[in-house]
C-alpha atoms as a PDB file:
ATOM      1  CA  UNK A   1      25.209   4.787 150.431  1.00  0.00           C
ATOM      2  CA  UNK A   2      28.556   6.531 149.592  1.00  0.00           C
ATOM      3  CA  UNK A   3      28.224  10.765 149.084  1.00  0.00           C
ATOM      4  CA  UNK A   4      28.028  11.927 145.490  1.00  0.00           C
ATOM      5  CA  UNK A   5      29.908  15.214 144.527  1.00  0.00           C
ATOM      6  CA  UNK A   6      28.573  16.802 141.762  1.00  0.00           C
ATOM      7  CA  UNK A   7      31.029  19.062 140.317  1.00  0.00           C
ATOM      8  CA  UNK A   8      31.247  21.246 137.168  1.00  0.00           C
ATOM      9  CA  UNK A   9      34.492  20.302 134.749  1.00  0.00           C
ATOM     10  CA  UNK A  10      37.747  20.420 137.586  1.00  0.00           C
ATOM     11  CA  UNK A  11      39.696  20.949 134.639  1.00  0.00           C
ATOM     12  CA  UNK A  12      38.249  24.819 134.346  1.00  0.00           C
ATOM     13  CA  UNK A  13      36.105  25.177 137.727  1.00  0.00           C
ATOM     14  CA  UNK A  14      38.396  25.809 140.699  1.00  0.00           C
ATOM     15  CA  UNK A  15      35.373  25.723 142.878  1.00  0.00           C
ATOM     16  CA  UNK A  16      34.655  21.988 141.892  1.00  0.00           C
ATOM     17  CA  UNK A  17      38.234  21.124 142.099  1.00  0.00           C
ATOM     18  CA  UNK A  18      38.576  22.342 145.758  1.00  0.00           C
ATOM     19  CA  UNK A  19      36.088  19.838 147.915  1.00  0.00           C
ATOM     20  CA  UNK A  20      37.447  17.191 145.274  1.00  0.00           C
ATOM     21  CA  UNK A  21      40.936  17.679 146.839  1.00  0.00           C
ATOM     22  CA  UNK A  22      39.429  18.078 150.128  1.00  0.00           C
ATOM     23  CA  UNK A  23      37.396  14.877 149.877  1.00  0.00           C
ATOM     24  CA  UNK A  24      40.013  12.546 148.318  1.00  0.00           C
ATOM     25  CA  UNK A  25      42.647  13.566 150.732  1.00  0.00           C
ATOM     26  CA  UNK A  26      40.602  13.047 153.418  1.00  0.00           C
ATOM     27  CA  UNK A  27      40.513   9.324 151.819  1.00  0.00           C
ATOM     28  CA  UNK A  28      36.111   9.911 151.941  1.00  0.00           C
ATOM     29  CA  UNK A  29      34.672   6.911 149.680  1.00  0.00           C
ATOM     30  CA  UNK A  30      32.815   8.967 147.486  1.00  0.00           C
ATOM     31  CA  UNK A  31      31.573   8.977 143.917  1.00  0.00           C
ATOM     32  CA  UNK A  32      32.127  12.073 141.478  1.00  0.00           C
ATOM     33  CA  UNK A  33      29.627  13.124 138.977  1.00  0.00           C
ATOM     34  CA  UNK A  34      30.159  15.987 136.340  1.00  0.00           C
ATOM     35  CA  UNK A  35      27.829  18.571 135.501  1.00  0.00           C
ATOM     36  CA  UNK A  36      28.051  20.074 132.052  1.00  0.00           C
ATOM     37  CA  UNK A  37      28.449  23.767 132.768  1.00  0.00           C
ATOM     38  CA  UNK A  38      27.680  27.011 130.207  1.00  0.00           C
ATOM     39  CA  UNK A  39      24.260  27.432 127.788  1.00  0.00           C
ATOM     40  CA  UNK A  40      20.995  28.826 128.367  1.00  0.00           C
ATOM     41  CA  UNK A  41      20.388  30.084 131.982  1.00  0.00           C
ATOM     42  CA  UNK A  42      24.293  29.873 133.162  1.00  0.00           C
ATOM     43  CA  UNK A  43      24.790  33.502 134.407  1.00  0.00           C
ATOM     44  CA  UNK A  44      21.554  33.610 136.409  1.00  0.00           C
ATOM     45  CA  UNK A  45      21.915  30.203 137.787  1.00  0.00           C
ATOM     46  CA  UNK A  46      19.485  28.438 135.561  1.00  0.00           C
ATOM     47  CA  UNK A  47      20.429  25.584 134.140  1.00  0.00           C
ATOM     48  CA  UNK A  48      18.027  22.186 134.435  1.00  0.00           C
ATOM     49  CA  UNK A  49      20.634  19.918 134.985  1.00  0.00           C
ATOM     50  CA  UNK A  50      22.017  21.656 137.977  1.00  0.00           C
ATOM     51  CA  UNK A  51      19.088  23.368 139.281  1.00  0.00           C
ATOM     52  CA  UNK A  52      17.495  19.324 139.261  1.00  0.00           C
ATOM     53  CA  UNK A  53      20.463  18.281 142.110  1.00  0.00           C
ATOM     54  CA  UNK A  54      21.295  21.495 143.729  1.00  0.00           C
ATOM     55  CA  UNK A  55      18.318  23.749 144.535  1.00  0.00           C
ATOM     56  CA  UNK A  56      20.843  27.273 144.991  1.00  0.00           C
ATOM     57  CA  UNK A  57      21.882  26.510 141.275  1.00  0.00           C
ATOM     58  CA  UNK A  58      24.985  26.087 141.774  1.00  0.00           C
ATOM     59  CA  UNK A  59      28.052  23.714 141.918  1.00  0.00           C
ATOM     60  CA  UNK A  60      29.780  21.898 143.631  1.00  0.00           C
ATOM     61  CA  UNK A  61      26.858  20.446 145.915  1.00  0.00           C
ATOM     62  CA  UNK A  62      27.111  17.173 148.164  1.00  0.00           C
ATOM     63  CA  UNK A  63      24.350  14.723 148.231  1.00  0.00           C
ATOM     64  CA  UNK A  64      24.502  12.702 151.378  1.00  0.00           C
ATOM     65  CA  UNK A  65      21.662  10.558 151.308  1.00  0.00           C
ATOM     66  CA  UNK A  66      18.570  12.755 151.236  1.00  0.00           C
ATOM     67  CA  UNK A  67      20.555  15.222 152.382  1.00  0.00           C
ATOM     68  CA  UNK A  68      21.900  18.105 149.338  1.00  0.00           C
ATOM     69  CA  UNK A  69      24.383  20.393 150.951  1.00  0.00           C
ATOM     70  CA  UNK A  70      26.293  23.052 149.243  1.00  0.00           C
ATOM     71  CA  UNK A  71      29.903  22.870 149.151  1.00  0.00           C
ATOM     72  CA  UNK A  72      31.429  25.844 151.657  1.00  0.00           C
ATOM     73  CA  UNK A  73      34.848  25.869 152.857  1.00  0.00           C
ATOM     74  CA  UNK A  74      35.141  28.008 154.927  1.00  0.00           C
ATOM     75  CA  UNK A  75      33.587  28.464 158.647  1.00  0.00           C
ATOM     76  CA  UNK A  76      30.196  29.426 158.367  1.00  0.00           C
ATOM     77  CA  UNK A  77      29.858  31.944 161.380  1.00  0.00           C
ATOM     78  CA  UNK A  78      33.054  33.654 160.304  1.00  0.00           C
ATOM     79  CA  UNK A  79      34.276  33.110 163.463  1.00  0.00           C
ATOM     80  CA  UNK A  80      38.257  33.334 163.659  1.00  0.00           C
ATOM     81  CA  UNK A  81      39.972  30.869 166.345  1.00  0.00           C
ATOM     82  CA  UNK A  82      42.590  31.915 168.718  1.00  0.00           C
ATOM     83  CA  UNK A  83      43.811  31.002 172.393  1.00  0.00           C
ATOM     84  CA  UNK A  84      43.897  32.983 175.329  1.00  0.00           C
ATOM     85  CA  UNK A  85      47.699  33.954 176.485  1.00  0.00           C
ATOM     86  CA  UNK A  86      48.809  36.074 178.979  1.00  0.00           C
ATOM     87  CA  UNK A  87      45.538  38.342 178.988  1.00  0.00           C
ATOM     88  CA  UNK A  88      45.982  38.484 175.231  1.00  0.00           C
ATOM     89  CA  UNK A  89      44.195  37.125 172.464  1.00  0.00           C
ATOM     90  CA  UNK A  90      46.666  34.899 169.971  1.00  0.00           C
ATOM     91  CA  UNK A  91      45.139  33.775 166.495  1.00  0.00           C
ATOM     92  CA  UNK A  92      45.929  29.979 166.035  1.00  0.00           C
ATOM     93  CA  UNK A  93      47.073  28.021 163.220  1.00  0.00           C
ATOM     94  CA  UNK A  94      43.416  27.433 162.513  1.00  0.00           C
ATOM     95  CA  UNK A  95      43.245  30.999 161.998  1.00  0.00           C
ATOM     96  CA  UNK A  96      45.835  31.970 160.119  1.00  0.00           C
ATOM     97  CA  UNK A  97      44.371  29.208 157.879  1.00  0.00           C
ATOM     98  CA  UNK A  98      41.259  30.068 157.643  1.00  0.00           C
ATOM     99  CA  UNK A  99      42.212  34.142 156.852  1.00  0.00           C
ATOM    100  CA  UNK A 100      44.361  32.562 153.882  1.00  0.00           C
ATOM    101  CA  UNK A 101      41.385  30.160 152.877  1.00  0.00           C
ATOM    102  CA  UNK A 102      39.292  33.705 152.884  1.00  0.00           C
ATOM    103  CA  UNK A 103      41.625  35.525 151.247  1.00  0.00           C
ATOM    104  CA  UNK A 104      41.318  33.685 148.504  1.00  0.00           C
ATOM    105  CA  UNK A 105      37.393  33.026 148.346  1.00  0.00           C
ATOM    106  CA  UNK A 106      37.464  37.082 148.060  1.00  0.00           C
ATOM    107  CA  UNK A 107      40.073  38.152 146.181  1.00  0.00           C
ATOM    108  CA  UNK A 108      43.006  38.105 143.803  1.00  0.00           C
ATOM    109  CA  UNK A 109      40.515  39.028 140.720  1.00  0.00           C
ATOM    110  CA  UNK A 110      42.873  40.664 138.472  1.00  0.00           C
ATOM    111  CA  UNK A 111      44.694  36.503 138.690  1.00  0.00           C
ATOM    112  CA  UNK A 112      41.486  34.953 138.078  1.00  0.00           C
ATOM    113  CA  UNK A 113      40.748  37.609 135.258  1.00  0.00           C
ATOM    114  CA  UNK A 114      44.259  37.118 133.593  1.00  0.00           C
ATOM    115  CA  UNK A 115      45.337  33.560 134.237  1.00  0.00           C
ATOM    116  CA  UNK A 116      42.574  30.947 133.735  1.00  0.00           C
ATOM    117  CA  UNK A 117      41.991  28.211 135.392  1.00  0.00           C
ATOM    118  CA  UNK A 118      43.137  25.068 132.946  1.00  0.00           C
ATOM    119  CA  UNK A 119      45.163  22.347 134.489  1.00  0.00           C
ATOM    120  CA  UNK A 120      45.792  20.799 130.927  1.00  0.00           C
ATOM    121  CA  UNK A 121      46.521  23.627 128.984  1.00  0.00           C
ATOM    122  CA  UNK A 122      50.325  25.367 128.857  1.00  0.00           C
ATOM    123  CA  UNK A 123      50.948  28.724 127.692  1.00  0.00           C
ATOM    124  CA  UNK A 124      53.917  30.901 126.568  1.00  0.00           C
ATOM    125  CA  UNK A 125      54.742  33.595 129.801  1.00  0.00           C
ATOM    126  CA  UNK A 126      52.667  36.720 128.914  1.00  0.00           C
ATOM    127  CA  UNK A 127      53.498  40.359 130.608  1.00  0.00           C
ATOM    128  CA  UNK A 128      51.587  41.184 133.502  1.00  0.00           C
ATOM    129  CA  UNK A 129      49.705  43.936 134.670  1.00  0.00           C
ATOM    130  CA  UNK A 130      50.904  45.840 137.452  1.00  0.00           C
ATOM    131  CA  UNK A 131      47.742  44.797 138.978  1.00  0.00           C
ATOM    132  CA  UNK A 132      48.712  40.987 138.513  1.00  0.00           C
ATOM    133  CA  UNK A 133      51.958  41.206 139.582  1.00  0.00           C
ATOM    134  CA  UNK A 134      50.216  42.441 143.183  1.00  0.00           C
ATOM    135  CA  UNK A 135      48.105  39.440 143.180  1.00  0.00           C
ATOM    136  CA  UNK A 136      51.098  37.001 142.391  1.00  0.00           C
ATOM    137  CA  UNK A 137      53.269  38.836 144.848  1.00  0.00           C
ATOM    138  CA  UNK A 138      51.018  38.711 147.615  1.00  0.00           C
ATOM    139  CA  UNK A 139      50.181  35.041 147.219  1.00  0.00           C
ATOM    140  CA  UNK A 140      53.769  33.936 147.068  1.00  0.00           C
ATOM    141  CA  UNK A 141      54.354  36.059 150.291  1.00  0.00           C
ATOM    142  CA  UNK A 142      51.599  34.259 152.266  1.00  0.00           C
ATOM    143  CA  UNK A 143      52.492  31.116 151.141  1.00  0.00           C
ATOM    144  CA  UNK A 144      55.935  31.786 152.423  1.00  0.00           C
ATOM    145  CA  UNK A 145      54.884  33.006 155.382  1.00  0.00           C
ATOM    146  CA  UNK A 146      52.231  30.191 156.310  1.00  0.00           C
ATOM    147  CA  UNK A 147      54.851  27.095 154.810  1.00  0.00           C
ATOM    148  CA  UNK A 148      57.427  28.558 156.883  1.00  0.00           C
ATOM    149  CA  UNK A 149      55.391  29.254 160.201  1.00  0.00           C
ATOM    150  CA  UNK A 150      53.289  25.990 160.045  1.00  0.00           C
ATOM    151  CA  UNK A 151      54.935  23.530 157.506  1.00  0.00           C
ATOM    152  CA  UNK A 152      57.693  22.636 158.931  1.00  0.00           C
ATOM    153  CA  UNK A 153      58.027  18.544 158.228  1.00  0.00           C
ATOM    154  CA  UNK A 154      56.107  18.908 155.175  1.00  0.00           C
ATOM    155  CA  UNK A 155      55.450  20.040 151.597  1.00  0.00           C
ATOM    156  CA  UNK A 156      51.917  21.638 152.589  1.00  0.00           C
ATOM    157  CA  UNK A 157      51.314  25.334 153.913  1.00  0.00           C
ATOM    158  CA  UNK A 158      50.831  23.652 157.036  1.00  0.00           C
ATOM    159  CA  UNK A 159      52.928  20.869 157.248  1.00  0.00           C
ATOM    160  CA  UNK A 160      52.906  16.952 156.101  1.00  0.00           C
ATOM    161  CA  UNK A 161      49.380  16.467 155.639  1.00  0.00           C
ATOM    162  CA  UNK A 162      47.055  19.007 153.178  1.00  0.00           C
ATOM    163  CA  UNK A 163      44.269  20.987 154.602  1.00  0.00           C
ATOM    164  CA  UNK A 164      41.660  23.401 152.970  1.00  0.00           C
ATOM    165  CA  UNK A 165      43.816  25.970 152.807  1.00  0.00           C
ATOM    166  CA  UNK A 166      45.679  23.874 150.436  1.00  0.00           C
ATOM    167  CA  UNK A 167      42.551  22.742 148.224  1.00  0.00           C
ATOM    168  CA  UNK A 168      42.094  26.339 148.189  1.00  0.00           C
ATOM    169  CA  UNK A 169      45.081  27.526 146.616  1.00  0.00           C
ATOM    170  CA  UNK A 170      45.440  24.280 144.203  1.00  0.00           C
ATOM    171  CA  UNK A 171      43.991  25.818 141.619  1.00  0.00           C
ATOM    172  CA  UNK A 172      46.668  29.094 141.629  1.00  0.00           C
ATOM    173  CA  UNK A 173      49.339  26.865 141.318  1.00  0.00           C
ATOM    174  CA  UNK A 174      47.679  25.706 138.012  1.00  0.00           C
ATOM    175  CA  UNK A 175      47.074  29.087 137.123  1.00  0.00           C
ATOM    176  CA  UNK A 176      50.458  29.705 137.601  1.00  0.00           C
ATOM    177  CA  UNK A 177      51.917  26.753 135.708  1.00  0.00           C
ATOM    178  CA  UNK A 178      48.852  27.384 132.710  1.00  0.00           C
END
């Protein structure tokens, strides 16, 4: 039995859009379903529909099986990876991407507040907050940093072949274009 993804609309839910990414680039046979999002019971995690396949509420949620799990990203100890060198503790690529996968689970809410996340829609350029312009400043600084550390041979922050960290900031390029 193939995995079902049940995801809210991609189109406005970054957090469905991400494991999408994640899963079809890591060419996983799977089978999408869409939740309808929004109504009675939305803000407190409520709703029928989603509470009937996902038992925290919540989307995006993986059913393997029997198995539901919820969709998480990121390491779930919060451990960071490095290698030992000379006596000294070096983060590793794997750390550096998951700080930037972090990064953006926590923060950058003055972008998420003023740029909405909808892939189809295109806007005129608006003026940005000062606050903004921090949040847009600081993500095209790490992505700098990363694609030019890691990327090399490739069009991903880390190099031919798209990881999280690139399902993670997917949806900010969007934003951006939106």
């Amino acid at each position: 039995m193939k995995p079902i993804l049940y995801v809210g609309n991609q189109n406005y839910s970054s957090w469905s859009l991400r494991p999408w990414l994640v899963l079809t680039w890591g060419n996983i046979d799977f089978e999408t379903r869409v939740v309808q999002l929004g109504g009675p019971g939305y803000s407190k995690r409520l709703i029928p529909e989603v509470l009937a396949i996902s038992p925290a509420g919540t989307v995006p949620v993986l059913h393997l099986g029997s198995d539901v799990i919820a969709i998480r990203l990121r390491s779930p100890n919060g451990r960071r990876s490095s290698v030992q060198r000379c006596g000294r503790t070096i983060p590793s690529r794997a750390a550096y991407a998951r700080a930037a996968a972090c990064e953006m689970h926590s923060g950058f809410s003055e972008l998420r507040n003023r740029m909405p996340c909808n892939i189809r829609r295109r806007t005129e350029p608006r003026a940005m907050t000062e606050e903004l312009r921090r949040d847009v400043e600081r993500i095209e600084a790490l992505w700098i940093s990363l694609s030019s550390r890691f990327g090399a041979g490739g069009p991903y922050l880390f190099g031919k072949d798209p990881t999280i960290t690139d399902a993670f900031y997917a949806p900010v390029a969007t934003r951006f274009r939106t």
